[in-house]
C-alpha atoms as a PDB file:
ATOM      1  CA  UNK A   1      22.899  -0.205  -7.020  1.00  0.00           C
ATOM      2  CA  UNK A   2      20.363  -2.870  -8.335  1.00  0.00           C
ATOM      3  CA  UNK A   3      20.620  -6.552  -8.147  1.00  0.00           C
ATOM      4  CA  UNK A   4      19.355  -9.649  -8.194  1.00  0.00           C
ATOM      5  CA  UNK A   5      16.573  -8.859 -11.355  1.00  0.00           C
ATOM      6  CA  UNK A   6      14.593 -12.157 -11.603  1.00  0.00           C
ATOM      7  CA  UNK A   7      10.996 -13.071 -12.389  1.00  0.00           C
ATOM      8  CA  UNK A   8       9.288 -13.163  -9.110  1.00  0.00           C
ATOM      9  CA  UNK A   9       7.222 -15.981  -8.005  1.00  0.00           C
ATOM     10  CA  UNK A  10       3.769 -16.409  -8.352  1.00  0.00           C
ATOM     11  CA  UNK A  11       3.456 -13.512 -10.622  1.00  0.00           C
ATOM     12  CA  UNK A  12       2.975 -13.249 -14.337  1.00  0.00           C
ATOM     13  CA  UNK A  13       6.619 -13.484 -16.015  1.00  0.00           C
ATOM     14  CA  UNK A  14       6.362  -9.594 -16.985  1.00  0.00           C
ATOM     15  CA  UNK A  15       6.923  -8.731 -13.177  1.00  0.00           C
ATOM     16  CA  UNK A  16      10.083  -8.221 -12.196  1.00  0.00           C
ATOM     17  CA  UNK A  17      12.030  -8.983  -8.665  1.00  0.00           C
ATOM     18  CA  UNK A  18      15.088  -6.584  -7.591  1.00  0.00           C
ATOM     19  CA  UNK A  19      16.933  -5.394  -5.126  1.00  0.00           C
ATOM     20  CA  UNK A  20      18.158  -1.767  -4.759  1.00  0.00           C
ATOM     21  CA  UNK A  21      20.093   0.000  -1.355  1.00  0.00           C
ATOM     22  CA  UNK A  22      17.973   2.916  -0.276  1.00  0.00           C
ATOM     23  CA  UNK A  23      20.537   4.522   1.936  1.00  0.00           C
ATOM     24  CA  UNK A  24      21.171   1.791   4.482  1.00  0.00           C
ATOM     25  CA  UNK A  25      18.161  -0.545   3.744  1.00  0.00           C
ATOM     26  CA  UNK A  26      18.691  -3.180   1.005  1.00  0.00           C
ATOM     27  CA  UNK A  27      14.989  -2.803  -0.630  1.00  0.00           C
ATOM     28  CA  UNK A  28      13.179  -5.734  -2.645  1.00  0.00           C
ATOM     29  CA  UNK A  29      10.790  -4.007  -5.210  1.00  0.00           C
ATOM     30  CA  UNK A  30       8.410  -5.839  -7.968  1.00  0.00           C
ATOM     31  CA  UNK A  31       8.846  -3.713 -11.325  1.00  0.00           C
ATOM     32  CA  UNK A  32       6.758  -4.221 -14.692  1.00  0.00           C
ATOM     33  CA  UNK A  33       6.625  -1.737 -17.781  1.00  0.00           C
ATOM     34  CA  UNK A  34       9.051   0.066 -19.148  1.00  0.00           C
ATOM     35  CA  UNK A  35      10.921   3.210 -17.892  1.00  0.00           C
ATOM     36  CA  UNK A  36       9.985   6.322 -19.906  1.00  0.00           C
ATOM     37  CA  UNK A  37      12.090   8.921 -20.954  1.00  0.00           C
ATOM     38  CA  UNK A  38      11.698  12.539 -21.171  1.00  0.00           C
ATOM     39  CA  UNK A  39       8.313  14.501 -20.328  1.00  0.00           C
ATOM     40  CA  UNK A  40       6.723  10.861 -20.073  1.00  0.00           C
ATOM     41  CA  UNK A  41       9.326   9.428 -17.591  1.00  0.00           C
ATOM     42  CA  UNK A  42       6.603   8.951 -14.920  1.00  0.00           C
ATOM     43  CA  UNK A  43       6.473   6.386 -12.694  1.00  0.00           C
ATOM     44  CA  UNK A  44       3.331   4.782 -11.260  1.00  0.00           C
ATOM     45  CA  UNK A  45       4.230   3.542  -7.628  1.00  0.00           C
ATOM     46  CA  UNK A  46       2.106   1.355  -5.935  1.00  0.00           C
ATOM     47  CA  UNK A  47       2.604   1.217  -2.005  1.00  0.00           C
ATOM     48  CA  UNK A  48       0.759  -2.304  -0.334  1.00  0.00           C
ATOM     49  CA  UNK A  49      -0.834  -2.312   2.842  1.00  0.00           C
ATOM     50  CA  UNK A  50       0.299  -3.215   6.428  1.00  0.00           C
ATOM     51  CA  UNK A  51      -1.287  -6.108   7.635  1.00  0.00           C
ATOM     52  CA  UNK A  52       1.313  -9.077   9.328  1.00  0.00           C
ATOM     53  CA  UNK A  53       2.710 -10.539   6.475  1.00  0.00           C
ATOM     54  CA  UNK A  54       1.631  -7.293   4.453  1.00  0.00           C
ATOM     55  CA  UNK A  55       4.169  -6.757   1.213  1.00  0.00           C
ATOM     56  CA  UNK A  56       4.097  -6.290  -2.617  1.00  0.00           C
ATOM     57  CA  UNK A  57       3.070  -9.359  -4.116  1.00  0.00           C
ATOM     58  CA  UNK A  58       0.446  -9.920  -1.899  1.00  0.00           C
ATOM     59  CA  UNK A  59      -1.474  -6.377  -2.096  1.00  0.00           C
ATOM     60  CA  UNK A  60      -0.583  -6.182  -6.241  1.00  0.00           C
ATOM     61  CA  UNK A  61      -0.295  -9.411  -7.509  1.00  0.00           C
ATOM     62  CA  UNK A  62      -3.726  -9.060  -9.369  1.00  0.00           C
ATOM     63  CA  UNK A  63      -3.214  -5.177 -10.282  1.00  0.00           C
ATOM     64  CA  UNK A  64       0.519  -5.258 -11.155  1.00  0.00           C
ATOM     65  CA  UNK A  65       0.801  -7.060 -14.800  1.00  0.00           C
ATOM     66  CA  UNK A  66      -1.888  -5.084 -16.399  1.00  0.00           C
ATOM     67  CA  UNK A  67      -0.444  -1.631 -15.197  1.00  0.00           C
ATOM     68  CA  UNK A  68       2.521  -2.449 -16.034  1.00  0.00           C
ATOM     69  CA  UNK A  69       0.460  -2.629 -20.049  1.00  0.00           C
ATOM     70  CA  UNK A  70       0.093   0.884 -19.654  1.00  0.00           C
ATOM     71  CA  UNK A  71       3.113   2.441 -17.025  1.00  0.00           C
ATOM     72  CA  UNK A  72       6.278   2.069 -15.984  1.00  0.00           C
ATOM     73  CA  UNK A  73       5.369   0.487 -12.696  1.00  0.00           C
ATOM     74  CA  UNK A  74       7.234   0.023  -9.272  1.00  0.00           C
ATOM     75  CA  UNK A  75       5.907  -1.806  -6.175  1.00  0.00           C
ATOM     76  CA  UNK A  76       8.206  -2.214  -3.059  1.00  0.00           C
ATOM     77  CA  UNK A  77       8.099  -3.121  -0.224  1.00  0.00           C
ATOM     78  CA  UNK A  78       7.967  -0.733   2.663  1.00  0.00           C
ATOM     79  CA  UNK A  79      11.017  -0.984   5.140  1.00  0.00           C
ATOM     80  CA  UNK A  80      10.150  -3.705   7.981  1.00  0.00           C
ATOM     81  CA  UNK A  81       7.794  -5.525   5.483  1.00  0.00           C
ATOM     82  CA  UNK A  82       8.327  -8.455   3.014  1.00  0.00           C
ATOM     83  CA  UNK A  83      11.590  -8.912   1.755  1.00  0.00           C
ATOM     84  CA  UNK A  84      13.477  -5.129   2.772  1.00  0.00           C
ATOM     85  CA  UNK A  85      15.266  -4.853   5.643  1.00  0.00           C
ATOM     86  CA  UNK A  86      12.811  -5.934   8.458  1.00  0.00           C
ATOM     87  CA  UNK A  87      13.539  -2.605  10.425  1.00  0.00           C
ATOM     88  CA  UNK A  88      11.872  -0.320  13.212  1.00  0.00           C
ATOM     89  CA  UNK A  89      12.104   3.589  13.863  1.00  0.00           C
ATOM     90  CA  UNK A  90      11.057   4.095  18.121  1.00  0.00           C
ATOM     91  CA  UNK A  91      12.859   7.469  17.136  1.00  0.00           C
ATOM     92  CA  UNK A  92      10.642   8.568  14.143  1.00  0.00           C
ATOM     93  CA  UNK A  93       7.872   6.603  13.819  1.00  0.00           C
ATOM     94  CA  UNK A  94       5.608   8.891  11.942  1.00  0.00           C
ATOM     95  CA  UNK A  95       7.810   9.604   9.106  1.00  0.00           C
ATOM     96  CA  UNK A  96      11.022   7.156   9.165  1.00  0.00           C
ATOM     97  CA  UNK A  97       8.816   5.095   6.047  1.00  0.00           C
ATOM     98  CA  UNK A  98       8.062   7.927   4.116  1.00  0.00           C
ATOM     99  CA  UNK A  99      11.528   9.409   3.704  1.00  0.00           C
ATOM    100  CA  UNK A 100      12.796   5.730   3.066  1.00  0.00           C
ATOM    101  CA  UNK A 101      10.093   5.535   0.191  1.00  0.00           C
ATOM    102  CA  UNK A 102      11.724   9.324  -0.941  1.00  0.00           C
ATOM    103  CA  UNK A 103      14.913   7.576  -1.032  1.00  0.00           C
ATOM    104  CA  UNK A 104      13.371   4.788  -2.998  1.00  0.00           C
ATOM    105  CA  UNK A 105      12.072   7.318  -6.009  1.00  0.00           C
ATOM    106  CA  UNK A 106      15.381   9.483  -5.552  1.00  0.00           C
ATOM    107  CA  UNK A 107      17.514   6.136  -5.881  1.00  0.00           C
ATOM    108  CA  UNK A 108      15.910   4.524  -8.863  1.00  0.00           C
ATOM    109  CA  UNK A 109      15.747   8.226 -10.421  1.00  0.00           C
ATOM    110  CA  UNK A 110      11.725   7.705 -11.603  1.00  0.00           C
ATOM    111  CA  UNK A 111      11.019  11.559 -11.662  1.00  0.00           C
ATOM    112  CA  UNK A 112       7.324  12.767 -10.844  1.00  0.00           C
ATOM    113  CA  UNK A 113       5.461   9.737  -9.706  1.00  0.00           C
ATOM    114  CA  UNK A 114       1.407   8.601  -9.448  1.00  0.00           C
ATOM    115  CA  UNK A 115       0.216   6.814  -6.372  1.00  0.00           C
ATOM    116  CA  UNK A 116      -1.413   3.899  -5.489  1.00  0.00           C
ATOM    117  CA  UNK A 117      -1.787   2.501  -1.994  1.00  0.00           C
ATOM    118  CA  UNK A 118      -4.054   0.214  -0.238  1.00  0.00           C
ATOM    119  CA  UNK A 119      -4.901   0.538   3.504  1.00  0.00           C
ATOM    120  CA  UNK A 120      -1.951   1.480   5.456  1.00  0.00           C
ATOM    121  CA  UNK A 121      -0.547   2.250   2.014  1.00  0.00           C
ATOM    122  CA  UNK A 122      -3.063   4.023   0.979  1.00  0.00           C
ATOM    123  CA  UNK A 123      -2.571   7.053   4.232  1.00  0.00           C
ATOM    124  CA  UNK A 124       1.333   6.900   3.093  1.00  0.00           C
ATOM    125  CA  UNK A 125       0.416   8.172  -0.372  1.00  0.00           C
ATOM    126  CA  UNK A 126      -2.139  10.495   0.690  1.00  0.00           C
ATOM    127  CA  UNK A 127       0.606  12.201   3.193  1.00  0.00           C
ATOM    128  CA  UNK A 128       3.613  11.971   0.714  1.00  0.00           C
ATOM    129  CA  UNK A 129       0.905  14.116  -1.584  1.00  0.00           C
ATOM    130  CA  UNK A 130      -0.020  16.231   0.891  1.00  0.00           C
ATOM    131  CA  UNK A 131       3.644  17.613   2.291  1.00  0.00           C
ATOM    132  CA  UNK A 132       5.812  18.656  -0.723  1.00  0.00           C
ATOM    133  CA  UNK A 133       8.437  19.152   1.823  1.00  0.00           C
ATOM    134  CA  UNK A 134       9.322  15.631   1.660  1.00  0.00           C
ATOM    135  CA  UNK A 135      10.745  16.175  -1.589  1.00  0.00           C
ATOM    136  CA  UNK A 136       8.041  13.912  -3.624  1.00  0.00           C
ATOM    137  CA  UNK A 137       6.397  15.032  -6.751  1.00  0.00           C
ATOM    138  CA  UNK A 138       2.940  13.550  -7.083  1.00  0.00           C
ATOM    139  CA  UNK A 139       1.010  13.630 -10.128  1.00  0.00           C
ATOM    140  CA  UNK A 140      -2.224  12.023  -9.013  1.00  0.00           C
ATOM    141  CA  UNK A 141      -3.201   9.585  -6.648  1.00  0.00           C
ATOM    142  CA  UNK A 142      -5.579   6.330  -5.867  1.00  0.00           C
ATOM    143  CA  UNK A 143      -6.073   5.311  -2.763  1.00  0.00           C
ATOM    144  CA  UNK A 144      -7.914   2.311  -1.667  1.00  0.00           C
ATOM    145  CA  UNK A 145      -9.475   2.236   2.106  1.00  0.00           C
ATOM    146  CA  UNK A 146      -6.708   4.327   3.101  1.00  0.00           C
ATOM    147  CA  UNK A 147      -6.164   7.617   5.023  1.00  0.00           C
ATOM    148  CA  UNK A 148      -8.835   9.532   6.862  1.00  0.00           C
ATOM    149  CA  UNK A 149     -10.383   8.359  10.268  1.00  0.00           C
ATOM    150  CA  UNK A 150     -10.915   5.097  11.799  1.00  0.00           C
ATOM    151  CA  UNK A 151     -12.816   3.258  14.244  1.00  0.00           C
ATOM    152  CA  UNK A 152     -10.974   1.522  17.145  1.00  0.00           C
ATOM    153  CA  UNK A 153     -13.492  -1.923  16.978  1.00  0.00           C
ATOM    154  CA  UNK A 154     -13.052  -5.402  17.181  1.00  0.00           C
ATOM    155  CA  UNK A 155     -12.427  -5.818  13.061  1.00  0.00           C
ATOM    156  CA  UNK A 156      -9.286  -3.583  13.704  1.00  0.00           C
ATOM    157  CA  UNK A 157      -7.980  -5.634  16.662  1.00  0.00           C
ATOM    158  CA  UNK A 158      -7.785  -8.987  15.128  1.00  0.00           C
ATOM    159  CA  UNK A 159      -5.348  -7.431  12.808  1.00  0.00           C
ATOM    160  CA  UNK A 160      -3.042  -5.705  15.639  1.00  0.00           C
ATOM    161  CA  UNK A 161      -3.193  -8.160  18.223  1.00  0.00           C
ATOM    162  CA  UNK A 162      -2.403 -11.305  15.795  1.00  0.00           C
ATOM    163  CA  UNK A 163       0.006 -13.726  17.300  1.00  0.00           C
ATOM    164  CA  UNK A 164       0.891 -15.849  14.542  1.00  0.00           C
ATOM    165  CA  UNK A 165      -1.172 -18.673  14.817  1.00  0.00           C
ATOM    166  CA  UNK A 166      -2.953 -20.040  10.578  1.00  0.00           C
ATOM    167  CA  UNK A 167      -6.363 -19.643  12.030  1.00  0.00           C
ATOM    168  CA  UNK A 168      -5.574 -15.809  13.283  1.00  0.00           C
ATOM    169  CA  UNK A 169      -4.467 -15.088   9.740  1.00  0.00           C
ATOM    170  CA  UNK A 170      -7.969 -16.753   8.563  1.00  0.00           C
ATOM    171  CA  UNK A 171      -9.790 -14.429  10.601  1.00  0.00           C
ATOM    172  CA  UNK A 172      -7.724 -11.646   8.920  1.00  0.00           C
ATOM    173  CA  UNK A 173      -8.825 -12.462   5.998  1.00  0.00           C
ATOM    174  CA  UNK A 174     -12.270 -12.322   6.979  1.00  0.00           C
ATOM    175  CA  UNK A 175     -12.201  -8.412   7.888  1.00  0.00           C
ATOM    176  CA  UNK A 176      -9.708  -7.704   4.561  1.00  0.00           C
ATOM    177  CA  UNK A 177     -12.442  -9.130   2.353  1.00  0.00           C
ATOM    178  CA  UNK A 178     -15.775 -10.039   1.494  1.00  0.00           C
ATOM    179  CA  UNK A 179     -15.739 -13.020  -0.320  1.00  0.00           C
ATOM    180  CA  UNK A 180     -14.809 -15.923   1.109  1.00  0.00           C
ATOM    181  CA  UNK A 181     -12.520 -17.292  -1.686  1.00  0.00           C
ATOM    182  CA  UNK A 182      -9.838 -14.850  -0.381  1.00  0.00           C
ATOM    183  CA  UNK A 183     -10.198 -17.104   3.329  1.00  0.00           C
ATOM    184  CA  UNK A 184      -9.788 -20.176   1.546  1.00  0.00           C
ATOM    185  CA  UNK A 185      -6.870 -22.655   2.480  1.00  0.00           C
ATOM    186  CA  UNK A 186      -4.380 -22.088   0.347  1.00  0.00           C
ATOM    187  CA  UNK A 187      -4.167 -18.298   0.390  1.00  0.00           C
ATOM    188  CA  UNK A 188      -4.331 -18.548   4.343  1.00  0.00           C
ATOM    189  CA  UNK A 189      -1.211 -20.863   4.348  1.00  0.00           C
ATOM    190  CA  UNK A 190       0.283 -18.743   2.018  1.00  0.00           C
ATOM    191  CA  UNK A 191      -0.279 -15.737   3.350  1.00  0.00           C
ATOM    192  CA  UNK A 192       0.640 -17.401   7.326  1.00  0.00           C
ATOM    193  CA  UNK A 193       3.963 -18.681   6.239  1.00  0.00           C
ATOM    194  CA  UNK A 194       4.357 -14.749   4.847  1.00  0.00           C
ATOM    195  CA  UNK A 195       4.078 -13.476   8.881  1.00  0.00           C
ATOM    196  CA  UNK A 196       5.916 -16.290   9.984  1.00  0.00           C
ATOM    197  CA  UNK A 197       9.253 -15.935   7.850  1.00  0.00           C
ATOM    198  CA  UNK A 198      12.106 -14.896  10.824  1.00  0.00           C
ATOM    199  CA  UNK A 199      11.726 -11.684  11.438  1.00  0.00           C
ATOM    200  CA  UNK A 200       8.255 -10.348  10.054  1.00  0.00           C
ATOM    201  CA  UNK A 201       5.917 -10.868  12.908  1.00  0.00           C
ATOM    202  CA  UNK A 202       8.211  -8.740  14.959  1.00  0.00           C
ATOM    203  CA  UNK A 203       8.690  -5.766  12.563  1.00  0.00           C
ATOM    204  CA  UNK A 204       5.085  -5.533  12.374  1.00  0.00           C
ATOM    205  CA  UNK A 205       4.261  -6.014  15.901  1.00  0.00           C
ATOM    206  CA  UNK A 206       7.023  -3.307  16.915  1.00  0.00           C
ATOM    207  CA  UNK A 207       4.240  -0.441  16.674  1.00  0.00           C
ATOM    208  CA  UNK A 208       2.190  -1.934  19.312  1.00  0.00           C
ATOM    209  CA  UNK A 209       4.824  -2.221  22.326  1.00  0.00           C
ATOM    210  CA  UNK A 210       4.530   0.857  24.655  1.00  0.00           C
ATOM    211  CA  UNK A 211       5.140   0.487  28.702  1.00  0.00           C
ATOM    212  CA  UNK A 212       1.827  -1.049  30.863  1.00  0.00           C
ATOM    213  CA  UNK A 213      -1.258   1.324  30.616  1.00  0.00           C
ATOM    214  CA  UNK A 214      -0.545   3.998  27.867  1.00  0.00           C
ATOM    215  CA  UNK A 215      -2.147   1.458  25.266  1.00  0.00           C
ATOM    216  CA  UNK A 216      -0.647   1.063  21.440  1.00  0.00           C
ATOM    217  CA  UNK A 217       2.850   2.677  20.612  1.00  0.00           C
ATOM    218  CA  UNK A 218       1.898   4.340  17.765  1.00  0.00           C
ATOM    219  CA  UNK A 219      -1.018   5.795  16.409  1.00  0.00           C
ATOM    220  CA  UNK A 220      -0.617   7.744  12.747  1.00  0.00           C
ATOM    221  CA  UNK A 221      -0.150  11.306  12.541  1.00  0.00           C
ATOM    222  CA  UNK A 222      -2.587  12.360   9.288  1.00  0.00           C
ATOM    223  CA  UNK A 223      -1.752  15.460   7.412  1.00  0.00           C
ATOM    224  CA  UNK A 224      -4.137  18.501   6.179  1.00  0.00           C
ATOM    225  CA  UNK A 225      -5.422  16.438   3.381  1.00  0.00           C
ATOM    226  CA  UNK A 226      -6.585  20.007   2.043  1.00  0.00           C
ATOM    227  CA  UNK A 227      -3.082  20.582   0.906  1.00  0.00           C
ATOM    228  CA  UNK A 228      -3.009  17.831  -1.750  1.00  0.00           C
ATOM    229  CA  UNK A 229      -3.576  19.607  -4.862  1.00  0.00           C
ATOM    230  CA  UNK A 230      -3.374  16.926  -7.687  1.00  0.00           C
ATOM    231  CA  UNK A 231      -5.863  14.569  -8.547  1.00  0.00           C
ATOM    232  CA  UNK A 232      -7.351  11.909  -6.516  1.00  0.00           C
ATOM    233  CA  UNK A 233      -9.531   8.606  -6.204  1.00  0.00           C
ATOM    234  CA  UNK A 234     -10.858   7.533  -3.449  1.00  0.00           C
ATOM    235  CA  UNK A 235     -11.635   3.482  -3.634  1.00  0.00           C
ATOM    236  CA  UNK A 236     -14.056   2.101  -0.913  1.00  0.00           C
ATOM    237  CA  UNK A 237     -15.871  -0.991   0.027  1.00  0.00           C
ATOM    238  CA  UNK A 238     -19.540  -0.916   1.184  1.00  0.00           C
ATOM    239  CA  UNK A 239     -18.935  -3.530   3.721  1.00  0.00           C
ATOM    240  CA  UNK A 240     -15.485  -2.256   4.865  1.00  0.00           C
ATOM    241  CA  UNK A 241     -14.833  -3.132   8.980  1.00  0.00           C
ATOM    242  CA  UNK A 242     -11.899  -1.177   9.004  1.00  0.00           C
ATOM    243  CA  UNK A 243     -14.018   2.345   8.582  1.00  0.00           C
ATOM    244  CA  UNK A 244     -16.779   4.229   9.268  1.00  0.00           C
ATOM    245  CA  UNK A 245     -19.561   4.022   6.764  1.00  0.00           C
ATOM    246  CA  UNK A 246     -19.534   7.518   5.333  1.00  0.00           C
ATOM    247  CA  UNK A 247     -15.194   7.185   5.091  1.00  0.00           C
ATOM    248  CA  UNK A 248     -15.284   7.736   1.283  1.00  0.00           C
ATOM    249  CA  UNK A 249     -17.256  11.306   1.677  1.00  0.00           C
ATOM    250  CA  UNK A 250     -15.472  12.584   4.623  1.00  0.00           C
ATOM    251  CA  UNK A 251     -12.049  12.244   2.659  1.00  0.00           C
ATOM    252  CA  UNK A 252     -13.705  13.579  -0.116  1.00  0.00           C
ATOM    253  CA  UNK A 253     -14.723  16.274   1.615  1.00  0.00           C
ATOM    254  CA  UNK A 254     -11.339  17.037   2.992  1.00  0.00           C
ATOM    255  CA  UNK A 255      -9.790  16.803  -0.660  1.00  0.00           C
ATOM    256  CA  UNK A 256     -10.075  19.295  -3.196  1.00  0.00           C
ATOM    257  CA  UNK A 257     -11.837  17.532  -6.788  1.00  0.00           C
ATOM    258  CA  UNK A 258     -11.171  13.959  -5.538  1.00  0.00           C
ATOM    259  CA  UNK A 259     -13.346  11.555  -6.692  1.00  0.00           C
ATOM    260  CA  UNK A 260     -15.648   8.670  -5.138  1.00  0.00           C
ATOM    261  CA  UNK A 261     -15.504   5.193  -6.218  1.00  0.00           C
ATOM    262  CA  UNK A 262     -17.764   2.637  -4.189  1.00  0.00           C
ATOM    263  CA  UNK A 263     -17.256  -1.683  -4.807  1.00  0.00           C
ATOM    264  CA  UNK A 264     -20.988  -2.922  -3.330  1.00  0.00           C
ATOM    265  CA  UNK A 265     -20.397  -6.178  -1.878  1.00  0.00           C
ATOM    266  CA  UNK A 266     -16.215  -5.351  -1.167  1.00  0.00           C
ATOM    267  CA  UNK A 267     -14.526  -4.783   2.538  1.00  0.00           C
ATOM    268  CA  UNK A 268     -10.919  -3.478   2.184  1.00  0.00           C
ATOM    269  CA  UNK A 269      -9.484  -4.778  -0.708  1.00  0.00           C
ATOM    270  CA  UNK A 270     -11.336  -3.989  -3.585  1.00  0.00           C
ATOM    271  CA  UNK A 271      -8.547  -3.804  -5.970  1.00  0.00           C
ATOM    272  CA  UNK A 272      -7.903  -7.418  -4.926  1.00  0.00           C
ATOM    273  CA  UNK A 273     -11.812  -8.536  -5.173  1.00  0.00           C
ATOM    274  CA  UNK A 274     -12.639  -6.460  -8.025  1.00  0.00           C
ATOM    275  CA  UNK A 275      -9.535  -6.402  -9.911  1.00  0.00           C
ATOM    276  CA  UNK A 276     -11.430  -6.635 -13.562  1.00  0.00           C
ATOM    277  CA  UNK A 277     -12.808  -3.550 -12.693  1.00  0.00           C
ATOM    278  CA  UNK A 278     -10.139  -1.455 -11.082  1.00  0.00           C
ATOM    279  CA  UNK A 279      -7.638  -1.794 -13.073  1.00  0.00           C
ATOM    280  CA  UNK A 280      -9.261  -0.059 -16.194  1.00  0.00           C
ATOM    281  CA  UNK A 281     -10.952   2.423 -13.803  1.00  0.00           C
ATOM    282  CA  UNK A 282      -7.249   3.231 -12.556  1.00  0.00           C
ATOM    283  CA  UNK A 283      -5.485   3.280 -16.032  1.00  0.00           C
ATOM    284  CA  UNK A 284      -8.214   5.649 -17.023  1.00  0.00           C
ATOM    285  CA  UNK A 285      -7.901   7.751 -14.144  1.00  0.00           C
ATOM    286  CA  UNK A 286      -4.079   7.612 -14.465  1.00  0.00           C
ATOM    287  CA  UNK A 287      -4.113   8.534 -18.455  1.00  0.00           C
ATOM    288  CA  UNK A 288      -5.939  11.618 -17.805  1.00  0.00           C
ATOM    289  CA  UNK A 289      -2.949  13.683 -16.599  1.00  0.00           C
ATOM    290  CA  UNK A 290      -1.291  12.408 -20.080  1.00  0.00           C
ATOM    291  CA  UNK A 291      -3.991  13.888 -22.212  1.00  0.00           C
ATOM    292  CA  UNK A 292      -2.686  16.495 -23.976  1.00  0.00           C
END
């Protein structure tokens, strides 16, 4: 069942706020475009990243409108993020999110689907392509600074070990993106009061609590990437902390015809810093599987 469909805030009035139960996790999704019908009823779902605070609007809000020009797009927010039920799997936390996102497709009935997902979102996609046993049909796939290997520095531990505090979520920032315009005041507060609404910090921080001595709870279980047979982009940044410098050509490497797209002077956003140029690089990439 869907409720609650409203314009959402700080987004352009074509993007849509709802609810929908997944199972038993009441889900908040952004939605712009129209659903399609027949051989066209595609869905392009975009899947954000998972910093604190990490969620829909904030990984899509520059992306979302103008797809939504082209596709009937969905964004929502992963279980334990954002506005859906701010949950935890101890029992299955390698795949407890991807079935819930399964559910998500299954639930609003949006047939074969394209990918997008950015970081943390961006290794979700890449596994629900590569293992058909989930039950996901993929048609393509962009994924920005997401999947393959990653270095264990200090970049990646100001984002695991944040505590809450505004200038912690400044120095988040910092490793997310290049520029400093996405450090600056206002998007910090904003995107502080995001980790600090009751029950956020927690969800997020869940992955990180194992006993005295056997280090992080969870670590990410990757798939055969060699498995994924429909098309994909891979998005980098030149001056991305959060991997190693040749990331884009090892995942390349690992997946059959993907593509290489590299933003110069980016980190680990560059659909958020270069958003006048990745969105028409992703509808074209996206329209290709509709060419006849």
């Amino acid at each position: 069942m869907i409720t609650s469909l409203k314009c959402a805030s700080h987004l352009p009035p074509s993007v849509k706020s709802a609810y929908v139960q997944v199972g038993d996790v009441r889900t908040h999704y952004l939605e712009a475009g129209s659903p399609l019908e027949g051989e066209n009823k595609q869905s392009l779902l975009l899947i954000h990243s998972g910093e604190f605070g990490g969620r829909a609007e904030f990984s899509w809000r520059y992306n979302i409108a103008e797809l939504g020009k082209h596709f009937h797009v969905v964004a929502p927010d992963m279980v334990g993020f954002g506005r859906t039920d701010l949950l935890y799997s101890f029992s299955d936390p390698a795949t407890y999110r991807l079935r819930h996102l399964c559910g998500f497709v299954k639930e609003l009935s949006l047939g074969p689907v394209r990918l997008m997902g950015n970081s943390y979102g961006g290794g979700v996609a890449l596994h629900l392509a590569a293992e058909p046993s989930l039950g996901l049909s993929v048609r393509s796939v962009v994924v920005v600074s997401g999947g393959g290997t990653a270095p264990d520095n200090d970049a990646r531990k100001v984002l695991t070990r944040y505590n809450g505090r505004r200038e912690e979520m400044r120095e988040i920032l910092r490793v997310l993106f290049y520029n400093e315009r996405w450090w600056s005041d206002e998007i910090v507060e904003e995107r502080w009061r995001g980790s600090r609404e009751p029950g956020v910090w927690e969800a997020c921080a869940a992955p990180r609590f194992a006993p005295d001595g056997e280090g992080r709870g969870f670590r990410p279980v990757r798939p055969d990437y060699a498995s994924i047979a429909c098309p994909v982009l891979i998005v980098a940044g030149a001056q991305d902390l959060l991997r190693f410098p040749d990331y884009a050509v090892e995942l390349q490497n690992q997946i059959p015809g993907s593509r290489i797209k590299v933003f110069d002077r980016s980190r680990h956003s560059s659909h958020i810093e270069y958003a006048e140029e990745f969105n028409p690089l992703a509808i074209d990439f996206f329209n290709e599987d509709l060419a006849p």
